[in-house]
Protein backbone atom coordinates (compact mmCIF):
# COMPACT_ATOMS: atom_id res chain seq x y z
CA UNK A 1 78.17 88.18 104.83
CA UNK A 2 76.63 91.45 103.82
CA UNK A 3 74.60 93.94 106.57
CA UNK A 4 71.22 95.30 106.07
CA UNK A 5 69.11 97.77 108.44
CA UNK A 6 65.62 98.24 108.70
CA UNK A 7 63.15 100.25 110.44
CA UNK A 8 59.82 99.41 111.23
CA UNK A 9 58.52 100.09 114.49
CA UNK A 10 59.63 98.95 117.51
CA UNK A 11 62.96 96.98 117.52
CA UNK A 12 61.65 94.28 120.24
CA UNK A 13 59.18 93.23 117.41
CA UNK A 14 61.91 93.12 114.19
CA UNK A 15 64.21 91.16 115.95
CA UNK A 16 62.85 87.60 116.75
CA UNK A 17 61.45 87.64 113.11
CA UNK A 18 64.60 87.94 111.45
CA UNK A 19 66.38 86.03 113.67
CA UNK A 20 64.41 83.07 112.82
CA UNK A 21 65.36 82.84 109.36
CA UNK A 22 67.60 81.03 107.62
CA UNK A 23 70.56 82.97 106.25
CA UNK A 24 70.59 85.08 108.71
CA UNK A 25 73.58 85.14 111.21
CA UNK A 26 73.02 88.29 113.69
CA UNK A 27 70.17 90.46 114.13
CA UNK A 28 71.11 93.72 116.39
CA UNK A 29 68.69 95.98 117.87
CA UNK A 30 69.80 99.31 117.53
CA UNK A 31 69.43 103.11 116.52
CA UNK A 32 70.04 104.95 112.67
CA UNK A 33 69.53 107.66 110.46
CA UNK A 34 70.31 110.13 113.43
CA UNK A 35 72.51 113.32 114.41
CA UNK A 36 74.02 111.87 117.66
CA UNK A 37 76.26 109.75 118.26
CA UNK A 38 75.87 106.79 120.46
CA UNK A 39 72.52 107.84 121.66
CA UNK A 40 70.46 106.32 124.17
CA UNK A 41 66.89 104.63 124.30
CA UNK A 42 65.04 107.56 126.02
CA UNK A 43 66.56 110.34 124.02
CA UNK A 44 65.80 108.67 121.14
CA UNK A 45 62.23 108.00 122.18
CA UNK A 46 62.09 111.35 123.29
CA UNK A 47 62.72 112.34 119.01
CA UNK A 48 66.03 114.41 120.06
CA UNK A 49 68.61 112.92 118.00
CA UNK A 50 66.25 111.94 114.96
CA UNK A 51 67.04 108.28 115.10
CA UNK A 52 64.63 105.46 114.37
CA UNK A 53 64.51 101.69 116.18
CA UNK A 54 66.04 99.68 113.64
CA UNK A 55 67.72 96.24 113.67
CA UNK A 56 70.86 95.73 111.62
CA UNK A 57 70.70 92.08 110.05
CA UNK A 58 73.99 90.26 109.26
CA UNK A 59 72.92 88.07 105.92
CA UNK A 60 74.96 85.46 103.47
CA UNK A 61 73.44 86.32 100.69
CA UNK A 62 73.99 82.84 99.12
CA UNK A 63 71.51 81.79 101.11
CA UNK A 64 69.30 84.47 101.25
CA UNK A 65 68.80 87.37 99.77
CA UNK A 66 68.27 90.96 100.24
CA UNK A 67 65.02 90.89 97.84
CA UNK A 68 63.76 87.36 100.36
CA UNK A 69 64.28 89.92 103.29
CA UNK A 70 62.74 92.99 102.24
CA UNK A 71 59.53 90.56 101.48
CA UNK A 72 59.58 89.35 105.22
CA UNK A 73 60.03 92.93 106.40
CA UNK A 74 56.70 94.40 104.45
CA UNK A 75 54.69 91.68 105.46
CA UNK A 76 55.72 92.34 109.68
CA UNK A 77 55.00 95.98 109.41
CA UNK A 78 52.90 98.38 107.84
CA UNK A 79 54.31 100.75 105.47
CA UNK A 80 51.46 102.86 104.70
CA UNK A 81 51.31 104.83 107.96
CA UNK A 82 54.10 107.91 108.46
CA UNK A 83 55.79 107.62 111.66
CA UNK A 84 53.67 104.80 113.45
CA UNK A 85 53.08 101.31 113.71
CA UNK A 86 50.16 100.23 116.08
CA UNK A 87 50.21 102.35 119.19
CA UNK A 88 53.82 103.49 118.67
CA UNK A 89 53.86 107.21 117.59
CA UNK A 90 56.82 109.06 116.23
CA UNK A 91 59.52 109.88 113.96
CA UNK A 92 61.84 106.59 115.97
CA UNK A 93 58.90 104.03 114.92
CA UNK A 94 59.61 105.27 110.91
CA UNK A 95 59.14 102.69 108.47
CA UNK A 96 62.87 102.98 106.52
CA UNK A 97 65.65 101.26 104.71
CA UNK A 98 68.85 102.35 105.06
CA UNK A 99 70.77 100.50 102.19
CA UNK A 100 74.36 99.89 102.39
CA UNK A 101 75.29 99.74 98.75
CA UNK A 102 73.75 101.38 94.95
CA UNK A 103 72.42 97.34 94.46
CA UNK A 104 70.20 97.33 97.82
CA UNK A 105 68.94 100.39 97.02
CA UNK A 106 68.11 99.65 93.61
CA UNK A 107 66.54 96.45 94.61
CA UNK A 108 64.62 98.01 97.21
CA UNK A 109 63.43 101.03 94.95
CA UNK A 110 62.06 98.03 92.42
CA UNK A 111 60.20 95.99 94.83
CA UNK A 112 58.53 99.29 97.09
CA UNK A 113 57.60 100.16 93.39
CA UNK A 114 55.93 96.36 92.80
CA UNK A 115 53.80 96.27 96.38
CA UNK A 116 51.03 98.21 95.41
CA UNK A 117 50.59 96.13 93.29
CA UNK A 118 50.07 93.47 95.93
CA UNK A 119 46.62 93.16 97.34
CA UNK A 120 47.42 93.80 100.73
CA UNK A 121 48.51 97.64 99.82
CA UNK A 122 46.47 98.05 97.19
CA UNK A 123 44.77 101.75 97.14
CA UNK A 124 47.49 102.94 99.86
CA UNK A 125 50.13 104.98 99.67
CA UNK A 126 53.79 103.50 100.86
CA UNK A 127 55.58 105.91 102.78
CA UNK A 128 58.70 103.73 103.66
CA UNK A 129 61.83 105.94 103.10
CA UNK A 130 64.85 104.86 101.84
CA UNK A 131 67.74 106.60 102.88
CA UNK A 132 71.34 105.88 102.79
CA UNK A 133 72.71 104.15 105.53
CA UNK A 134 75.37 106.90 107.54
CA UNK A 135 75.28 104.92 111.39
CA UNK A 136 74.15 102.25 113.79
CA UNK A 137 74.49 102.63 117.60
CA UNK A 138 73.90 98.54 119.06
CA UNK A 139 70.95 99.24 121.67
CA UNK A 140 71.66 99.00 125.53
CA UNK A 141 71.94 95.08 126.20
CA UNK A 142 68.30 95.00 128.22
CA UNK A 143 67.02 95.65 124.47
CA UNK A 144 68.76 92.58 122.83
CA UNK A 145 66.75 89.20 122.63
CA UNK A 146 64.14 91.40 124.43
CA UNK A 147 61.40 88.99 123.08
CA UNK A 148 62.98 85.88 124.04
CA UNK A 149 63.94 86.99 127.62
CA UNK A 150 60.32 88.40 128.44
CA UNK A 151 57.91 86.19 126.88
CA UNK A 152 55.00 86.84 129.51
CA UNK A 153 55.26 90.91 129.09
CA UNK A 154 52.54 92.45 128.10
CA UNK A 155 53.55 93.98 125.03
CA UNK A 156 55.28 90.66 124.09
CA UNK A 157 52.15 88.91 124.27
CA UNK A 158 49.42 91.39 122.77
CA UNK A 159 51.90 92.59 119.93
CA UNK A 160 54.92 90.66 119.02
CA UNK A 161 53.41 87.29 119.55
CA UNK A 162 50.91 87.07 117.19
CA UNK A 163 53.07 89.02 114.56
CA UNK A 164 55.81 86.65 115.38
CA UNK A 165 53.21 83.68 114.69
CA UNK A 166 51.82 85.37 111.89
CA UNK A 167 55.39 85.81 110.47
CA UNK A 168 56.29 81.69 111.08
CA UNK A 169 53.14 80.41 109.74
CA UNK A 170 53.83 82.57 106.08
CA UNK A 171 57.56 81.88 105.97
CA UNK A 172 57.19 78.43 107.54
CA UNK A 173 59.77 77.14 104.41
CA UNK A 174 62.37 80.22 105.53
CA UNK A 175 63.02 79.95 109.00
CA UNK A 176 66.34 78.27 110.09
CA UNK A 177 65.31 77.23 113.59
């Protein structure tokens, strides 16, 4: 099993996608990329540690593979605006990859260098970083499965639903559940 961590907005809306694919074993909500150690959800919010929401994906890369993810996670997110996705504003919403190994990040240098290519980017700038991965702090437990456990909240149902639906009707042949 190999790890990989992405940010890409809010961490409730990363999680049920990935964890609906097959391959995947675990998918942690969680914080990265940040100066303090095991930090918590509000000062994080609050940009004082310089963390973003990530989730940390456990993979067997037999059965899928890091290039099959980073395609799911461009196509949930948009990674043409700096330090926002939606109505979610700062430096903890930052579209990143934080690659474990010289392969992820060479695979992930190739196919952020391909998408403008694809239509749906065309003419924009990506500003997804990629930045080596130094930490992951597991989010408090309320955060974990947040989707699942509050289906009738109100961000659950204007946001992650139909990007969750979106997500299954694209990668209808992926998903392992």
């Amino acid at each position: 099993m190999e790890h990989a961590t992405f940010g890409g907005g809010c961490f409730w809306c990363l999680e049920p996608v990935f964890d609906g694919l097959r391959g995947v074993g675990q998918v942690t909500p969680g914080y990265a990329g940040g100066e303090v150690e095991h930090p918590s959800y509000e000062e994080v919010c609050g940009d004082r540690t310089g963390h973003a929401e990530v989730v940390d994906v456990v993979f067997d890369p037999e059965e899928i593979s890091y290039e099959d993810l980073l395609e799911v996670f461009f196509a949930v997110h948009d990674p043409t605006t700096l330090n926002r996705q939606g109505a979610d504003v700062g430096r903890q919403y930052r579209s990143v990859l934080f690659v474990r190994t010289q392969k992820q990040e060479e695979v992930a240098r190739a196919f952020i260098a391909a998408l403008p290519r694809d239509r749906a980017w065309q003419g924009q700038q990506i500003v997804t970083a990629i930045e080596p991965f130094t930490n992951f702090y597991p989010s408090e437990d309320y955060h974990r499965d947040y989707f699942r456990r509050n289906p009738g909240q109100g961000y659950c149902q204007v946001v992650i639903a139909p990007k969750l639906a979106k997500f299954q009707k694209r990668f209808s042949g992926r998903l392992g559940i």
